[in-house]
N, C-alpha and C. Protein backbone atom coordinates (compact mmCIF):
# COMPACT_ATOMS: atom_id res chain seq x y z
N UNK A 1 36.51 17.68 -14.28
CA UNK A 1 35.55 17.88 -13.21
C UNK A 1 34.32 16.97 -13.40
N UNK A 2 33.75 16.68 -14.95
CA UNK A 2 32.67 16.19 -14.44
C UNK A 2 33.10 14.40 -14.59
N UNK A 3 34.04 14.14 -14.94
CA UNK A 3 34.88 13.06 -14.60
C UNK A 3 34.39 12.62 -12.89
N UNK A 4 35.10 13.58 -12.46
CA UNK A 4 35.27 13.22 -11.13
C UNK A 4 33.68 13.11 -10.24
N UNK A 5 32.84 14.20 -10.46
CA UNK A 5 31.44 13.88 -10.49
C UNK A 5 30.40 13.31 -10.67
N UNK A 6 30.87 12.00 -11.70
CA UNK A 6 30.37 11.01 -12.71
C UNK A 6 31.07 9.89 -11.23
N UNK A 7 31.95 10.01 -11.04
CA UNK A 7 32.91 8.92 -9.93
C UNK A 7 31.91 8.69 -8.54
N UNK A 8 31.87 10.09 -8.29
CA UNK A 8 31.23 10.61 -6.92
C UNK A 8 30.10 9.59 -6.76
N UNK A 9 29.20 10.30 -8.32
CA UNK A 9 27.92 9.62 -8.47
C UNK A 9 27.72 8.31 -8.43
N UNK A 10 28.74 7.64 -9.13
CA UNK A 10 28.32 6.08 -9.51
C UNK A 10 28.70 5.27 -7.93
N UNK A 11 29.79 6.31 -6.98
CA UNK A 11 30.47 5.30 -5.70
C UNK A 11 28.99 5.40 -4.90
N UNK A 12 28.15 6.58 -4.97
CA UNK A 12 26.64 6.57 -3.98
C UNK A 12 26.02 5.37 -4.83
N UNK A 13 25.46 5.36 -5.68
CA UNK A 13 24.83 4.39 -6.55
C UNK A 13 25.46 2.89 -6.17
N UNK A 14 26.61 2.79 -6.49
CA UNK A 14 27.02 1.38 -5.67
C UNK A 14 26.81 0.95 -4.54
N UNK A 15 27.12 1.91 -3.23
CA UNK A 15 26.84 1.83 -2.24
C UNK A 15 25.70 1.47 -1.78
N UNK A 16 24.61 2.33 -2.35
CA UNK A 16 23.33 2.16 -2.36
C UNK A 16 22.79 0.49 -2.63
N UNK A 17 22.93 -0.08 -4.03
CA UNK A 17 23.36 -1.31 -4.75
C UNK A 17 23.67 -2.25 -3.68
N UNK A 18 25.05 -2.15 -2.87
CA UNK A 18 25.90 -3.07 -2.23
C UNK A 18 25.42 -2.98 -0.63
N UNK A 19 23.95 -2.34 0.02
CA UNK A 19 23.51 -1.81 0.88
C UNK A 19 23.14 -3.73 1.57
N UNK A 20 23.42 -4.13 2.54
CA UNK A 20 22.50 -5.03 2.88
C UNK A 20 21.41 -4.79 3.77
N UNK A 21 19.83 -5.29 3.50
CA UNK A 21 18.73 -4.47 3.96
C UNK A 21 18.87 -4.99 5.80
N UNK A 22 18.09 -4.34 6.07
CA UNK A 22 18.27 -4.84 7.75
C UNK A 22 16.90 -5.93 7.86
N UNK A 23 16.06 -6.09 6.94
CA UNK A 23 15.30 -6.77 6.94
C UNK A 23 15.08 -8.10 5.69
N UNK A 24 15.01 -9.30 5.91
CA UNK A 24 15.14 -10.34 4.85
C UNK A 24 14.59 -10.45 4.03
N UNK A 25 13.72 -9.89 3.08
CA UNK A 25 12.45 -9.86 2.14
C UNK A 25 12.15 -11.32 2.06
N UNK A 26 13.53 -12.35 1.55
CA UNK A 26 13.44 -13.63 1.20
C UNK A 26 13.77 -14.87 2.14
N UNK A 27 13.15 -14.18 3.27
CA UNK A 27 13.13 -15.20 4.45
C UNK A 27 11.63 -16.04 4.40
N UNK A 28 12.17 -16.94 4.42
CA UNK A 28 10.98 -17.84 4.66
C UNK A 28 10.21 -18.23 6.37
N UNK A 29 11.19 -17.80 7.28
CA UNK A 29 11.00 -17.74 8.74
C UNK A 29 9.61 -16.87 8.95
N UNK A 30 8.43 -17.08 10.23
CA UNK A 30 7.76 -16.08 10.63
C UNK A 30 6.01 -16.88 10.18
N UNK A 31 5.10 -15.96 10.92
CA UNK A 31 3.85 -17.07 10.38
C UNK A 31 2.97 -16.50 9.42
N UNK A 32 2.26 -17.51 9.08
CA UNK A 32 1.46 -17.08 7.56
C UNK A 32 0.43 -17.03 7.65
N UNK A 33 -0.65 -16.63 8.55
CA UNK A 33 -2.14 -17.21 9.06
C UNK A 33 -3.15 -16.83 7.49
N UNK A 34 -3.96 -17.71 7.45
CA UNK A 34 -4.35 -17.98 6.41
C UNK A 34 -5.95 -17.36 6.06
N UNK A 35 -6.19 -16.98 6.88
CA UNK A 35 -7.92 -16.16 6.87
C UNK A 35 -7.87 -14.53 7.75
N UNK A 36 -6.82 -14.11 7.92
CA UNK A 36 -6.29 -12.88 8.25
C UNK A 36 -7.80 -11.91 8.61
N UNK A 37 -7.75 -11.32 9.80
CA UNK A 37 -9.25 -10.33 10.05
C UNK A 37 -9.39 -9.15 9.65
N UNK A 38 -7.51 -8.78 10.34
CA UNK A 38 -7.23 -7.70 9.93
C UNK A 38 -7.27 -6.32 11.03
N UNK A 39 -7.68 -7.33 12.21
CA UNK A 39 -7.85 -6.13 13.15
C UNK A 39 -6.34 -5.44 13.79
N UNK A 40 -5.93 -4.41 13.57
CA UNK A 40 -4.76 -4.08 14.04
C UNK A 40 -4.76 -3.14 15.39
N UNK A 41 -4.01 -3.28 16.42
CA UNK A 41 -4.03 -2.91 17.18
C UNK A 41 -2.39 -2.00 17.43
N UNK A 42 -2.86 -0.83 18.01
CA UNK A 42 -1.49 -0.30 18.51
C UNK A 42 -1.13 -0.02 19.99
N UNK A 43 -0.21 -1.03 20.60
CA UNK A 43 -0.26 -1.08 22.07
C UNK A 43 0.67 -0.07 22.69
N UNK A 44 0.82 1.27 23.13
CA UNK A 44 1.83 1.82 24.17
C UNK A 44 2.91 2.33 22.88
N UNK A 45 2.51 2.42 21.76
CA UNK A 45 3.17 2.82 20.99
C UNK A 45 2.66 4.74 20.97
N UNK A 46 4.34 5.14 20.89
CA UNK A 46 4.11 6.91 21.01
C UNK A 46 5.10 7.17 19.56
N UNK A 47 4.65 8.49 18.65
CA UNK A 47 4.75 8.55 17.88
C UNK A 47 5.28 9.91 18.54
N UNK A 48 6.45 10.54 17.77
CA UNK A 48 6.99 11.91 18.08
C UNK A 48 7.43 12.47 16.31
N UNK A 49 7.33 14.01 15.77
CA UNK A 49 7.60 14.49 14.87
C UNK A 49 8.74 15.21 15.20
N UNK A 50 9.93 15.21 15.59
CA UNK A 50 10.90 16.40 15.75
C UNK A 50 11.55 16.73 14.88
N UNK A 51 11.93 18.04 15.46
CA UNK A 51 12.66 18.87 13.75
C UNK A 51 13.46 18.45 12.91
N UNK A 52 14.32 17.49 14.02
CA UNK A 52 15.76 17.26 13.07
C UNK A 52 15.12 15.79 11.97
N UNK A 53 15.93 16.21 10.53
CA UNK A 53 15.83 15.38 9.49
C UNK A 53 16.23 13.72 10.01
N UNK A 54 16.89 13.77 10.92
CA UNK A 54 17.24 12.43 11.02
C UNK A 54 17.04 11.84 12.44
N UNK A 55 15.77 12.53 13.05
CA UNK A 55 15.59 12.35 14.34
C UNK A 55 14.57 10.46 14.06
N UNK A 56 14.68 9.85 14.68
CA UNK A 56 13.67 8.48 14.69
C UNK A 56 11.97 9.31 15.23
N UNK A 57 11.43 8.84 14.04
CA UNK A 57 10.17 9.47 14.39
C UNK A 57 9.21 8.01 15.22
N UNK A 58 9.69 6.96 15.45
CA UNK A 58 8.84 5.86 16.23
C UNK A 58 9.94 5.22 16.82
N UNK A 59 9.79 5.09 18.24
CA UNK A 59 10.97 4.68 19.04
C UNK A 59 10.67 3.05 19.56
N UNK A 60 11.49 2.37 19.88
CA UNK A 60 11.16 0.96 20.30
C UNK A 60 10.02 0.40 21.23
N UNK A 61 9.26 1.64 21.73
CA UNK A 61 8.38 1.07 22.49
C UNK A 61 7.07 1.06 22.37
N UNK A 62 6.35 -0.28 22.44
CA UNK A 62 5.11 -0.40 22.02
C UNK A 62 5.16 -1.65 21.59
N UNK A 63 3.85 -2.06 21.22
CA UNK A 63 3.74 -3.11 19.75
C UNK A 63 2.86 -2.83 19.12
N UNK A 64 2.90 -3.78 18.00
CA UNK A 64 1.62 -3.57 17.12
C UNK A 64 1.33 -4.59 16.12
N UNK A 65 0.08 -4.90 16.85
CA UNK A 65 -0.55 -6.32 16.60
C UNK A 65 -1.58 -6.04 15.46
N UNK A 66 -1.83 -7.47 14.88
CA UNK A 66 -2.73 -8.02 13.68
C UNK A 66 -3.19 -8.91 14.11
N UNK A 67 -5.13 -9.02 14.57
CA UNK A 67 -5.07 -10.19 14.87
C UNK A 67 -4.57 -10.96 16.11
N UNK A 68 -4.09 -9.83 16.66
CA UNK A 68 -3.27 -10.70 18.39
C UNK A 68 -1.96 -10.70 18.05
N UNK A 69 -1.37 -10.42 16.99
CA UNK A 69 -0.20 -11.50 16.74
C UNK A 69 1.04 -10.28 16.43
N UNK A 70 1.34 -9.80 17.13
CA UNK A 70 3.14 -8.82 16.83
C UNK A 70 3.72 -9.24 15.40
N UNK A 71 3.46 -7.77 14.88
CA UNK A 71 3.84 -7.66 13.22
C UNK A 71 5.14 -8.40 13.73
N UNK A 72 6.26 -8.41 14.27
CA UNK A 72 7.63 -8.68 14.04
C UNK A 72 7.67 -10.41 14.10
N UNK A 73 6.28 -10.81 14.22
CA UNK A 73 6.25 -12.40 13.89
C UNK A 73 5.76 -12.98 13.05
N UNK A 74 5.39 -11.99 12.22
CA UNK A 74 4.88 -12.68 10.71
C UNK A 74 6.21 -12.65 9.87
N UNK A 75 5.91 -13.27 8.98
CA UNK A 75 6.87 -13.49 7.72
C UNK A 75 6.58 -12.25 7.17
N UNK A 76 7.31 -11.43 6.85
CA UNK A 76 7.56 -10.32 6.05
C UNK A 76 6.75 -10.44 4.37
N UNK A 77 7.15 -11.41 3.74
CA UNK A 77 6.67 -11.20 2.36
C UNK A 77 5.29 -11.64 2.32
N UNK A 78 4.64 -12.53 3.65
CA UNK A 78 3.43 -12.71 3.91
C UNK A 78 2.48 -11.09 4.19
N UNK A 79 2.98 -10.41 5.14
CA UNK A 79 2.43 -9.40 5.58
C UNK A 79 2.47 -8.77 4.74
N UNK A 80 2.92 -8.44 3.71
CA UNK A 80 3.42 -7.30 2.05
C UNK A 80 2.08 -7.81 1.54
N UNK A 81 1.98 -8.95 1.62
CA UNK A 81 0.45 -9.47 0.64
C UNK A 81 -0.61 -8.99 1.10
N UNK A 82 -0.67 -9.07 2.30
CA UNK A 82 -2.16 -8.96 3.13
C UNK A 82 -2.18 -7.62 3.35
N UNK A 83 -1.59 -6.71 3.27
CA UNK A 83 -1.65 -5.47 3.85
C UNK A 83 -1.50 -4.36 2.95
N UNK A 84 -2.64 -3.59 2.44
CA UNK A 84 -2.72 -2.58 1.61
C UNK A 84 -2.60 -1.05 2.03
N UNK A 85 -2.51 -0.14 0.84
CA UNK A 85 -2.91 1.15 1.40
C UNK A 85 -3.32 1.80 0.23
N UNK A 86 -4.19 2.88 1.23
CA UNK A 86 -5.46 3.64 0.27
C UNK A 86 -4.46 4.71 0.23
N UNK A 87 -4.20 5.53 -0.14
CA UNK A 87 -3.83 7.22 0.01
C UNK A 87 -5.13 8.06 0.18
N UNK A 88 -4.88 8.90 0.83
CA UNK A 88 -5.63 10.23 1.36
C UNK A 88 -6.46 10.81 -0.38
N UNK A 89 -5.54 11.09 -1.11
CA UNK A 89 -5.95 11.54 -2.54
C UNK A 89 -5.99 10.22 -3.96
N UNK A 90 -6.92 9.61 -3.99
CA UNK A 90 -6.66 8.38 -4.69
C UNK A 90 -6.24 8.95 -6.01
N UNK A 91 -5.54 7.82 -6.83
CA UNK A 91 -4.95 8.51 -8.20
C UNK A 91 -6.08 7.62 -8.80
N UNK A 92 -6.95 8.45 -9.92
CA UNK A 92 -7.61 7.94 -10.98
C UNK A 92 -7.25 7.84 -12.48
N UNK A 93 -6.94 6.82 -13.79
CA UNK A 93 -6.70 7.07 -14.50
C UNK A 93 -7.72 6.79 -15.92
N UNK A 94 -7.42 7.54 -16.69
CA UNK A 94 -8.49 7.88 -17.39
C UNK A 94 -9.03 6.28 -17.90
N UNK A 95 -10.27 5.48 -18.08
CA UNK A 95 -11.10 4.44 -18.52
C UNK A 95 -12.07 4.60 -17.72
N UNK A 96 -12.46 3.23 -17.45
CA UNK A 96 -13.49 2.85 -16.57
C UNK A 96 -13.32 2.50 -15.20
N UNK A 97 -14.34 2.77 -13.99
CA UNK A 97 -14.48 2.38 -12.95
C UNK A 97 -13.88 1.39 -13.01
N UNK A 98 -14.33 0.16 -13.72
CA UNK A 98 -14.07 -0.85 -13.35
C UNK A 98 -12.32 -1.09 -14.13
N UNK A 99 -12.15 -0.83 -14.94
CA UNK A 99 -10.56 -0.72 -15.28
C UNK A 99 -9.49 -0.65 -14.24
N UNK A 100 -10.04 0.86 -13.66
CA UNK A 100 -9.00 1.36 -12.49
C UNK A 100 -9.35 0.40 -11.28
N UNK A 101 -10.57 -0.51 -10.91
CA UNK A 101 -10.61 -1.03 -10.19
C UNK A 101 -9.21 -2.88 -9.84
N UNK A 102 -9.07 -2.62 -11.81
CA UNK A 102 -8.68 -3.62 -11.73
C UNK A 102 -6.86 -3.36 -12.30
N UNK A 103 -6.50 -2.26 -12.03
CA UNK A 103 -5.24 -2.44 -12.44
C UNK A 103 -4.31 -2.62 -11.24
N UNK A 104 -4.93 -3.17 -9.73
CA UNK A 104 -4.01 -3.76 -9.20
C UNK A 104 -3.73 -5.55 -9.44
N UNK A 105 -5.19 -5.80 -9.79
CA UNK A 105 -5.57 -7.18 -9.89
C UNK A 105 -6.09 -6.88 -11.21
N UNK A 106 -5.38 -7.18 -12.29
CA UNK A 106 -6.35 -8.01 -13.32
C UNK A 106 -6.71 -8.74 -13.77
N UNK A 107 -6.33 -9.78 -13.17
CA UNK A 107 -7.68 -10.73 -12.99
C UNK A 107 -8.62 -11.21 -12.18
N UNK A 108 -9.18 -10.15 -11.94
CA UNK A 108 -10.05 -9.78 -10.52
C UNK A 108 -11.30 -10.30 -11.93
N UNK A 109 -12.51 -10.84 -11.59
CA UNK A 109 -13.94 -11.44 -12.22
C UNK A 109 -14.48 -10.55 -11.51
N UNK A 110 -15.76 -9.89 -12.74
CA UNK A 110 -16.66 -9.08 -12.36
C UNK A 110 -17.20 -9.33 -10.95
N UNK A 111 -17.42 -10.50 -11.01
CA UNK A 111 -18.52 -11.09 -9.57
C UNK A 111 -17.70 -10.66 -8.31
N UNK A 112 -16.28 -10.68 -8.36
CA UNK A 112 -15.36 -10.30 -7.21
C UNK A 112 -15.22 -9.33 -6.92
N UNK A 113 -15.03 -8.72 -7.97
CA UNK A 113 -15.34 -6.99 -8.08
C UNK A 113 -16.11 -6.90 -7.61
N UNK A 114 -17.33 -6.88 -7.67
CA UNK A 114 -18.45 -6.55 -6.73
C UNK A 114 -18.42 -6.72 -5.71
N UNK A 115 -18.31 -7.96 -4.89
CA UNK A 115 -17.97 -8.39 -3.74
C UNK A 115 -17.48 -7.48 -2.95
N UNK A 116 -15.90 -7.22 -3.54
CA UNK A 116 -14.89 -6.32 -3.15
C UNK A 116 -15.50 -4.72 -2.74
N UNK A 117 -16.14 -4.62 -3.35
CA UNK A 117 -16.57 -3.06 -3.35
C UNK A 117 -17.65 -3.00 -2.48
N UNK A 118 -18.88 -3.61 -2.49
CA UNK A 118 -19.98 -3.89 -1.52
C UNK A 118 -19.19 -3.46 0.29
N UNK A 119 -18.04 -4.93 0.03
CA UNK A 119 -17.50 -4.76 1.38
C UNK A 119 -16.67 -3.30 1.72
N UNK A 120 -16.53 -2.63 0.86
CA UNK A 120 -15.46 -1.37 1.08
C UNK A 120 -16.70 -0.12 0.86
N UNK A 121 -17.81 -0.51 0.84
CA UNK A 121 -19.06 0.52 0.95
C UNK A 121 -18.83 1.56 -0.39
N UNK A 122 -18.58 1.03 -1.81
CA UNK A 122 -18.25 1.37 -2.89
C UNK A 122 -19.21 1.10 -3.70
N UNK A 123 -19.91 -0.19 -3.36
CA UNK A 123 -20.65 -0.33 -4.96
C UNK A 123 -22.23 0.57 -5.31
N UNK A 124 -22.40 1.27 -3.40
CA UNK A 124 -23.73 2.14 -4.17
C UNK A 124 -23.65 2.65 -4.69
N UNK A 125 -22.50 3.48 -4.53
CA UNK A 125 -22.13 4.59 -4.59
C UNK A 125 -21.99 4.44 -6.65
N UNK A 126 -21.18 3.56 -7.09
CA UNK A 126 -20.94 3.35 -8.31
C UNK A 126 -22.11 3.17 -9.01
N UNK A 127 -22.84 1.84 -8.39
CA UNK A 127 -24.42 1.89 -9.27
C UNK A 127 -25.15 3.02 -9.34
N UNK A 128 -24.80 4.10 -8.90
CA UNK A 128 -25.76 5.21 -9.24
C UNK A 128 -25.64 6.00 -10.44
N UNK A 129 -23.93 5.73 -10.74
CA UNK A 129 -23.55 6.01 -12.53
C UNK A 129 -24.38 5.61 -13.42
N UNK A 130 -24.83 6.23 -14.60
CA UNK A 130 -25.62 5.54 -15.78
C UNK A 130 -24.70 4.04 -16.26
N UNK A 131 -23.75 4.47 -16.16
CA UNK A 131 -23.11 3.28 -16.64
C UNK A 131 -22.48 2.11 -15.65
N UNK A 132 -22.84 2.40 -14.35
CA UNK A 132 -22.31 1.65 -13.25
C UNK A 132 -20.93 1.65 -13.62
N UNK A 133 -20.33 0.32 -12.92
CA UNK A 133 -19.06 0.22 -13.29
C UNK A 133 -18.04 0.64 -14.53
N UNK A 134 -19.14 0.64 -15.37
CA UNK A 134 -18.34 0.75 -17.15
C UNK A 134 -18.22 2.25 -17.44
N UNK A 135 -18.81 3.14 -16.46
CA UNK A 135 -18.75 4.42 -16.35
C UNK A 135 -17.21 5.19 -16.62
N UNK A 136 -16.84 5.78 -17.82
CA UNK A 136 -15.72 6.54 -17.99
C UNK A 136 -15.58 7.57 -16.68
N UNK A 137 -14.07 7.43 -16.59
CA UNK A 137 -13.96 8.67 -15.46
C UNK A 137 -13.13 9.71 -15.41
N UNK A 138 -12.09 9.42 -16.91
CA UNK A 138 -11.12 10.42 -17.15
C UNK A 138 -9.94 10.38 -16.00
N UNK A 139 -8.46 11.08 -16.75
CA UNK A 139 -7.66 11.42 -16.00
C UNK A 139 -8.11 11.76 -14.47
N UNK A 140 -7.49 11.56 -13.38
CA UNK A 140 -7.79 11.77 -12.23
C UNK A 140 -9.27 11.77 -11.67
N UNK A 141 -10.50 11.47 -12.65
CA UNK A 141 -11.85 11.64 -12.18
C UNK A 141 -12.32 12.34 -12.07
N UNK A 142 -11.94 13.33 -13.92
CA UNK A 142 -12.48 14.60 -14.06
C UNK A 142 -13.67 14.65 -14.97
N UNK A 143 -14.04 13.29 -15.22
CA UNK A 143 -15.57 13.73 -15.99
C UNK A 143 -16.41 12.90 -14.97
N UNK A 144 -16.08 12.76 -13.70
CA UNK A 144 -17.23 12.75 -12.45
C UNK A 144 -17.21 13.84 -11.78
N UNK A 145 -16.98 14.98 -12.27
CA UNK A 145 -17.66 15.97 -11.49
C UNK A 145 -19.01 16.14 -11.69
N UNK A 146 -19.32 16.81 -10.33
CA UNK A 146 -20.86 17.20 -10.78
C UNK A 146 -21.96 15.81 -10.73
N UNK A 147 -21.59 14.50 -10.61
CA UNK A 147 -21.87 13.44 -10.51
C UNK A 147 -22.69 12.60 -8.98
């Protein structure tokens, strides 16, 4: 039995493996604009939640622009670069401000860092730490409570 379960398992796992994506990651096709604004727009696009697990929760109609320009005409591995996300609950890990600032980029320079944060309405907020940036913050940003 667990023979046969071990079989089951590895034919999903292959499958999965042997999946071709519907989208090209390694296409070089599509445009690359080079000073990006960032303004995104969502045109006539309707969003529905229905019960069923496998219902399409965004249906073909609409667009949705960057900049003027319909995501489905950029280059894909271009748009992966330029386009971030915050989560609702940020994950903090235990060092410094500036550590966690930099474990997407590390080699982000102090001076950029700053930059970066000024523009994201972050750095008052930080200079008000005794230690500014170098300020410890613990697992999840539990020795800024009370802060």
């Amino acid at each position: 039995m667990a023979l046969l379960n071990a079989r089951v398992a590895a034919a999903t796992i292959y499958a999965t493996i042997d999946r071709i994506p519907k989208i090209d990651v390694y296409s070089t096709k599509g445009l690359t604009p080079k000073n990006p604004k960032g303004k995104i727009q969502f045109k006539n696009v309707h969003f529905r939640y229905p019960s069923r697990k496998n219902a399409k929760v965004l249906n073909e109609s609409g667009i949705v622009t960057i900049d003027k320009i319909d995501v489905r005409d950029y280059n894909i591995s271009h748009l992966r670069n330029i386009c971030g996300i915050v989560q609702q609950e940020p994950i903090l890990f235990n060092g410094t401000i500036a550590e966690n600032l930099k474990i997407g980029y590390p080699e982000c320079s102090r001076k950029r860092m700053i930059e970066v944060c000024k523009m994201a309405n972050a750095h008052e907020f930080i200079e008000k730490f005794p230690q500014g940036y170098d300020t410890l913050i613990g697992d999840g940003g539990i020795q800024l409570s009370g802060e």
